[in-house]
Protein backbone atom coordinates (compact mmCIF):
# COMPACT_ATOMS: atom_id res chain seq x y z
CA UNK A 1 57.36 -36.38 57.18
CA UNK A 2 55.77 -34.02 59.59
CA UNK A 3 51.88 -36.22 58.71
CA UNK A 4 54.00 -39.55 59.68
CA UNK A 5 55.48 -38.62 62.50
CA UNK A 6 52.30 -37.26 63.73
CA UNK A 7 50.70 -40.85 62.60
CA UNK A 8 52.94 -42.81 64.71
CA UNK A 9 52.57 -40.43 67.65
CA UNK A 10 48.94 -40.82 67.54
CA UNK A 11 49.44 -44.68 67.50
CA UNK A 12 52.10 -44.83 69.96
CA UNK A 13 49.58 -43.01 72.32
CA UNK A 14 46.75 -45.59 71.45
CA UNK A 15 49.11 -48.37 72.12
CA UNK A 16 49.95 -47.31 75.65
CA UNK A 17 46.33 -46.58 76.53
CA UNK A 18 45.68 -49.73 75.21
CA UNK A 19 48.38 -51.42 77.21
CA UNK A 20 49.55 -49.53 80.19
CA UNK A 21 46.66 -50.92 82.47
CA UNK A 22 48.46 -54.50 81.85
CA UNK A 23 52.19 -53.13 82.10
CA UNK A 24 51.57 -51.07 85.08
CA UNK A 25 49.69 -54.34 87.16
CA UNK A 26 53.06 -56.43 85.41
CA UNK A 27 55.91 -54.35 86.90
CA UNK A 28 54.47 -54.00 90.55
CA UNK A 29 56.66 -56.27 92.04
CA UNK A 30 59.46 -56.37 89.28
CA UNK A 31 61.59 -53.49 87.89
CA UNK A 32 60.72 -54.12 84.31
CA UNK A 33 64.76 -55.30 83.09
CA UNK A 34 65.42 -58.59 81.03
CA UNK A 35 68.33 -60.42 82.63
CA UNK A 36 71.72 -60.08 81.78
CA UNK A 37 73.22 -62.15 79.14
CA UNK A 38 69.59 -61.67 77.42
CA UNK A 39 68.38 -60.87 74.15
CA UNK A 40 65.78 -58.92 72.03
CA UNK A 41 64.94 -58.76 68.52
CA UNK A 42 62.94 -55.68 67.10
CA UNK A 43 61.50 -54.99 63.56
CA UNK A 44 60.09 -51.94 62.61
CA UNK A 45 59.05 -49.29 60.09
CA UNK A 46 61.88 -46.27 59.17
CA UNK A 47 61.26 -42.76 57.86
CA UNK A 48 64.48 -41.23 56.56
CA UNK A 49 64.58 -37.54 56.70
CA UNK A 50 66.13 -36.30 53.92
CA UNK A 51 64.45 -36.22 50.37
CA UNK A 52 67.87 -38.32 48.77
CA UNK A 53 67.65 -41.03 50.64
CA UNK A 54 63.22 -41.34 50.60
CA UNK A 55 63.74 -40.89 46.73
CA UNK A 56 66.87 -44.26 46.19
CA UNK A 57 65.45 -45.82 49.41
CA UNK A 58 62.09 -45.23 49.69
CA UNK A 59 59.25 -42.87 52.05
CA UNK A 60 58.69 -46.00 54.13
CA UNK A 61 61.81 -48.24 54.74
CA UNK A 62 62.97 -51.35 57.20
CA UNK A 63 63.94 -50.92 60.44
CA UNK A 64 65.40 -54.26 62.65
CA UNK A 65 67.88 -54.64 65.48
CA UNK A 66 69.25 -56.91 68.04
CA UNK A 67 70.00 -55.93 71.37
CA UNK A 68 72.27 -58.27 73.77
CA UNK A 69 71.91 -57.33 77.43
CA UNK A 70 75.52 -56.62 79.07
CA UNK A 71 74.78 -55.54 82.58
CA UNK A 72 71.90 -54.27 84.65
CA UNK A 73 71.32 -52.36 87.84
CA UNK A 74 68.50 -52.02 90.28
CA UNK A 75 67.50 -49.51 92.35
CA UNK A 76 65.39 -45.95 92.51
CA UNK A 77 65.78 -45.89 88.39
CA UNK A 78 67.25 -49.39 87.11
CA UNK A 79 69.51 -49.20 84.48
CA UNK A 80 71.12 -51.32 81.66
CA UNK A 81 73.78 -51.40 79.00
CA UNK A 82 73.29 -53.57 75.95
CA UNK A 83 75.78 -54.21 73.06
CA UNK A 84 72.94 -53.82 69.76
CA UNK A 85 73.36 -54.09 66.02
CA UNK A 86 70.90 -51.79 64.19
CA UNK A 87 69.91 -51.83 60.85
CA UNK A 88 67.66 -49.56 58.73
CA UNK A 89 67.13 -49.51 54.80
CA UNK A 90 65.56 -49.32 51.67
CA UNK A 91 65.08 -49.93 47.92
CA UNK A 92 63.38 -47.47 44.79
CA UNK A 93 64.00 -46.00 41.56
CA UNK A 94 66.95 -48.43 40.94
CA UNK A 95 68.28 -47.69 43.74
CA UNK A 96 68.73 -48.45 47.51
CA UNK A 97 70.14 -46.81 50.89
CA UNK A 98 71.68 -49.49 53.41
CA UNK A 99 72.90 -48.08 56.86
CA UNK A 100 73.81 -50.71 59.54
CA UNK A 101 75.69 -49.98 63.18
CA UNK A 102 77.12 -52.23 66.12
CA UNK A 103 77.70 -49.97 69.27
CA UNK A 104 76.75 -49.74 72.80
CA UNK A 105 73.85 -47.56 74.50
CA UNK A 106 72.97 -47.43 78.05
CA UNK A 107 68.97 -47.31 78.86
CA UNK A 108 67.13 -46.55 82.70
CA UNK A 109 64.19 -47.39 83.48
CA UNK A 110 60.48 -46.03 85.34
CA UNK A 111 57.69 -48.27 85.37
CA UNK A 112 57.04 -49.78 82.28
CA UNK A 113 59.14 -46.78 80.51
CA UNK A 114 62.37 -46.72 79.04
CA UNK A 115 64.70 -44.71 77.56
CA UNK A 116 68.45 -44.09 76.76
CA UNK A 117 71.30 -43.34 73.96
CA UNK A 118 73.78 -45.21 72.24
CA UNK A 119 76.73 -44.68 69.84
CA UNK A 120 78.68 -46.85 67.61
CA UNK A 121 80.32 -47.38 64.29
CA UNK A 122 77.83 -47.33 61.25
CA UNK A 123 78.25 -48.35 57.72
CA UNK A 124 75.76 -46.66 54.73
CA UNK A 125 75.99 -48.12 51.22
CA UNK A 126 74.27 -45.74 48.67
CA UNK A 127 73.68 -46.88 45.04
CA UNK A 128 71.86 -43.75 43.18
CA UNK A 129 69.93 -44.20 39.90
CA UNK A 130 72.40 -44.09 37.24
CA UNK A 131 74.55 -47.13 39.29
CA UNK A 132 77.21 -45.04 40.90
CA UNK A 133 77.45 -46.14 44.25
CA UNK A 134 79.55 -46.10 47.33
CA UNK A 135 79.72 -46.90 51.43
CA UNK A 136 80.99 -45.23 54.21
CA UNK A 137 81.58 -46.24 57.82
CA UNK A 138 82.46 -43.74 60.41
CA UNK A 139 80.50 -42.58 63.93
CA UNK A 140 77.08 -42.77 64.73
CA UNK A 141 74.65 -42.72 67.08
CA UNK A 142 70.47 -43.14 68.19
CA UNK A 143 68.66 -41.94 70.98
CA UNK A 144 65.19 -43.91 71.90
CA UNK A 145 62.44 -43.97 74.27
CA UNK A 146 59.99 -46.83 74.79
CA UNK A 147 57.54 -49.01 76.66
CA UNK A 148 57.11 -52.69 77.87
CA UNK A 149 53.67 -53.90 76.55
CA UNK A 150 54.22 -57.03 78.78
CA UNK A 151 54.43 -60.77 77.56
CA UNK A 152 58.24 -60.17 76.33
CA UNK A 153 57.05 -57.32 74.14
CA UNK A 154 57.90 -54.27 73.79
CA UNK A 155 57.24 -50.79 71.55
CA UNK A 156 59.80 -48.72 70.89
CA UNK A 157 60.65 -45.06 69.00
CA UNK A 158 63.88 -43.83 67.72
CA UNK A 159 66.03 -41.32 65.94
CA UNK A 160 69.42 -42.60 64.25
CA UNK A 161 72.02 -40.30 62.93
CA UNK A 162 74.19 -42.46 60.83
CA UNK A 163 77.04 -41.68 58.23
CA UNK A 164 75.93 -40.02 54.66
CA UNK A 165 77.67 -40.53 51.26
CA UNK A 166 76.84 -39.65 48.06
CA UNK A 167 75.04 -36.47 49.34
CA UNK A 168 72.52 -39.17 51.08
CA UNK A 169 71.66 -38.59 54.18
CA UNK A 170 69.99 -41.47 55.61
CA UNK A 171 69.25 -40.29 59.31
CA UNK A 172 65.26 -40.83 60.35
CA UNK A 173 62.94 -42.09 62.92
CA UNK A 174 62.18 -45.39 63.39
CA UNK A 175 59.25 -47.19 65.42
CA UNK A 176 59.51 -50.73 66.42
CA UNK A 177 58.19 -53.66 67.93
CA UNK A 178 61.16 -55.53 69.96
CA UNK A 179 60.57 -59.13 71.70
CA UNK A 180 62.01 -60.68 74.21
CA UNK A 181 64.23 -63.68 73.27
């Protein structure tokens, strides 16, 4: 886990060198929010965290989400809230770990930056090895920090803590690409 994470950090830092010079001239003379009543799509890779759910659902799983923006603010540090569904999941070893969410977070703004939290209601649906299987839905949450890449794109990092079952515990980090619908 420790040799992804330090993977994507090392490519999330290449990214913005190779894209801040382009964000930075893109956001002088706008504060970097998609309108309200927007959307954005983002897939992504996922790295679970516990050994359960990398063993039914795989080291490396999918990560996608859609985020629909609700309001915005301007100002020293703009802000936004956005109504998202979030999905992350897997298949192996006859068996698979599902965990999807609808909830609300609230992100600010600086520069080309971003960052923010958000909670909702998640559902995970576990099926282990031998076919026993079973779902849960209950509270759940993700905090994230990203960066505009301009042209409607944007890169963004994440950790999810989402119901377990089955003594799965399918919370992880997730890195994404979102665009700008």
């Amino acid at each position: 886990m420790l040799k992804k994470f330090l993977i994507t950090a090392i490519g999330l830092a290449a990214a913005s060198a190779m894209f801040a010079p382009q964000a930075v001239a893109s956001t002088t003379t706008t504060t970097g929010l998609w309108p309200v009543n927007s959307m954005d799509l983002r897939l992504g890779a996922f790295f679970p965290g516990s050994s359960g759910d990398k063993f039914f659902g795989g080291e490396t799983q999918l990560t996608a989400g859609l985020d629909y923006r609700m309001s915005s603010s301007g100002g020293l540090t703009p802000s936004a809230t956005d109504a998202y569904f979030d999905y992350m999941g897997g298949a192996r070893n006859s068996g698979y770990v599902h965990s999807g969410g609808l909830g609300l977070d609230v992100r600010g703004m600086t520069g080309p930056t971003f960052f923010g939290a958000g909670v909702g209601l998640y559902n995970t649906s576990v099926r282990l090895g031998d076919g026993t299987s079973n779902s849960r839905t209950g509270p759940g949450g993700k905090v994230f920090a990203g960066f505009n890449l301009g042209s409607n794109a944007s890169l963004q990092l994440d950790y999810h803590v989402v119901p377990q079952t089955l003594g799965v515990n399918p919370s992880g980090l997730g890195v994404e690409v979102g665009f700008h619908l």
